[in-house]
C-alpha atoms as a PDB file:
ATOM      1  CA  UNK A   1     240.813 120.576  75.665  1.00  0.00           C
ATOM      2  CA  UNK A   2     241.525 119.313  79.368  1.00  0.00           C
ATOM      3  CA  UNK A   3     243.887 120.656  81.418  1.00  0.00           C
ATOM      4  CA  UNK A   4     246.411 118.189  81.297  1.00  0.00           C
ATOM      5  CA  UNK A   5     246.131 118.933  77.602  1.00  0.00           C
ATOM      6  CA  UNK A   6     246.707 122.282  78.049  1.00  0.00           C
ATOM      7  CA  UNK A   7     249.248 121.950  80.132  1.00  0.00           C
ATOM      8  CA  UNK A   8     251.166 119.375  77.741  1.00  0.00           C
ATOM      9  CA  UNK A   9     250.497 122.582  74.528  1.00  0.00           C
ATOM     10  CA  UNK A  10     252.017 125.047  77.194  1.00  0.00           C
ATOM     11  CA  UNK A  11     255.310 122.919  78.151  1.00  0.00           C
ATOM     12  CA  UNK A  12     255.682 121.960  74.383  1.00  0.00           C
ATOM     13  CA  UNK A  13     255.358 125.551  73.964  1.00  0.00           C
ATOM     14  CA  UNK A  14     258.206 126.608  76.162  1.00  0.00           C
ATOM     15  CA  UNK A  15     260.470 124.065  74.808  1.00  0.00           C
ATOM     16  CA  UNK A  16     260.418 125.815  71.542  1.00  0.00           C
ATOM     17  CA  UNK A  17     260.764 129.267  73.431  1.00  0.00           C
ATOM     18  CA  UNK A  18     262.199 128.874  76.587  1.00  0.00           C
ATOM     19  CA  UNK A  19     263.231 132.632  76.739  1.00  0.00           C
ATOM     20  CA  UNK A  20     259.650 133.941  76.866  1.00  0.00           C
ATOM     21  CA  UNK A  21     257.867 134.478  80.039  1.00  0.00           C
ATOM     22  CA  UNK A  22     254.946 132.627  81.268  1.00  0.00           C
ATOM     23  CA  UNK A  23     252.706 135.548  79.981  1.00  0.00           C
ATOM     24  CA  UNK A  24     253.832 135.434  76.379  1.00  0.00           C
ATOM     25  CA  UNK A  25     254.186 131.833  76.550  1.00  0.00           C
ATOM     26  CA  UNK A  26     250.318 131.601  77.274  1.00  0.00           C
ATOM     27  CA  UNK A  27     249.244 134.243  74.664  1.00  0.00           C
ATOM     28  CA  UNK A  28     251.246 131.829  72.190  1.00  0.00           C
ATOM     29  CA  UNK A  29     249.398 128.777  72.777  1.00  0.00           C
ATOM     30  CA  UNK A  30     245.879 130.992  72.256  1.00  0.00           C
ATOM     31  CA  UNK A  31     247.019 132.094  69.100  1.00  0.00           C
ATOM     32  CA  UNK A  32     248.393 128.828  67.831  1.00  0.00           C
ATOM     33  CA  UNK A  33     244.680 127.700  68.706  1.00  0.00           C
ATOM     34  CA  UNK A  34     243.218 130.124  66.451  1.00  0.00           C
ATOM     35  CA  UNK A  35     240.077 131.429  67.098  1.00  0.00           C
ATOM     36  CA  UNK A  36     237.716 128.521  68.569  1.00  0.00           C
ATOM     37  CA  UNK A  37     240.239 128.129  70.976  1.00  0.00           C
ATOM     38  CA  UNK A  38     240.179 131.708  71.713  1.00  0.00           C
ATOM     39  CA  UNK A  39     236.657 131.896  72.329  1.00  0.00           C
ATOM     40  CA  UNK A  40     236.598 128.519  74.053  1.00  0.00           C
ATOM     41  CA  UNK A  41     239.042 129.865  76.922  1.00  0.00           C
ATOM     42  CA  UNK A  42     237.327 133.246  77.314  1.00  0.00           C
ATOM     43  CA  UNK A  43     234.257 131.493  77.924  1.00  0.00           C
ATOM     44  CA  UNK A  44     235.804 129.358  80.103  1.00  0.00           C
ATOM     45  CA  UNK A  45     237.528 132.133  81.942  1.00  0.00           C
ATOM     46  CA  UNK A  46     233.687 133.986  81.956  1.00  0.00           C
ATOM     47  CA  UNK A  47     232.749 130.177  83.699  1.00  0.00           C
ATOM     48  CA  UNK A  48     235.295 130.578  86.445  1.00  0.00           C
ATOM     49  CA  UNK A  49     235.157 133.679  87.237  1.00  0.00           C
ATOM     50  CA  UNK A  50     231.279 135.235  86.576  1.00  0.00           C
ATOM     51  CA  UNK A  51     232.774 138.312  84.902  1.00  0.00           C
ATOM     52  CA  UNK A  52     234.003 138.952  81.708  1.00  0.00           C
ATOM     53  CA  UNK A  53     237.037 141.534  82.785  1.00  0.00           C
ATOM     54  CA  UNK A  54     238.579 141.773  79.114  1.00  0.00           C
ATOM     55  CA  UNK A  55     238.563 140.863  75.355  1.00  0.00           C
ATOM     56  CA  UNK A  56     238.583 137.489  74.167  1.00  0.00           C
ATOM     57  CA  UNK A  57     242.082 137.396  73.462  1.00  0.00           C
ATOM     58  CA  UNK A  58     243.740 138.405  77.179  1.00  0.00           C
ATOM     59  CA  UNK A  59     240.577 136.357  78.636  1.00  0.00           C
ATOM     60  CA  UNK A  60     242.208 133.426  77.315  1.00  0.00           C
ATOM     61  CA  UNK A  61     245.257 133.562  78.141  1.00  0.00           C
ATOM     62  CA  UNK A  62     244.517 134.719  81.354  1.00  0.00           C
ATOM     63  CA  UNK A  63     242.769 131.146  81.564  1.00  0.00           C
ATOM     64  CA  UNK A  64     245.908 129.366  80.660  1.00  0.00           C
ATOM     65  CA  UNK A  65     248.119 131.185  82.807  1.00  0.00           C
ATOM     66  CA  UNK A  66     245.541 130.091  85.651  1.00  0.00           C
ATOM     67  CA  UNK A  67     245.408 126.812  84.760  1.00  0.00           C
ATOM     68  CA  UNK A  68     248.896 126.111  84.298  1.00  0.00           C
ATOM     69  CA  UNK A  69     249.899 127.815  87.675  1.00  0.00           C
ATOM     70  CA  UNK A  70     247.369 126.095  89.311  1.00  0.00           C
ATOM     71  CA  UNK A  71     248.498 122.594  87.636  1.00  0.00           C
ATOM     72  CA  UNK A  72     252.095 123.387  88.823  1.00  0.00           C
ATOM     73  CA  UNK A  73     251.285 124.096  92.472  1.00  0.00           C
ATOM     74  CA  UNK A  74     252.690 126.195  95.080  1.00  0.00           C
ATOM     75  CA  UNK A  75     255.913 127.357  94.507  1.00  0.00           C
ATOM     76  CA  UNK A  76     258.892 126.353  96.512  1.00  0.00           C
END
């Protein structure tokens, strides 16, 4: 999955729950991946950062919450 993808699962994502926060917003779109997807972001989150600081699970979704506030820039 690219980033744009990811990005595109995360804002589809907070259509259908716009009251969440980013947070549980990301650890929705891991678990809707299942487990590949789990273990795919972890590893990618072990990629970026050289370190492994968690489980799978909050691995990946730090890695989407990284990704998508890195897509959407600086804040205003």
């Amino acid at each position: 999955m690219t980033a744009e993808e990811l990005m595109i699962e995360f804002a589809l994502t907070r259509l259908d729950h716009p009251d969440l926060d980013l947070e549980d917003l990301a650890a929705l779109v891991v678990r809707r991946g299942g487990l590949e997807r789990e273990l795919e972001f972890a590893a990618r989150n072990l990629a970026d950062r050289d370190e492994l600081r968690a489980a799978t699970f909050p691995a990946a979704v730090e890695y989407v919450l990284r990704v998508v506030l890195t897509l959407r820039g600086p804040s205003d």
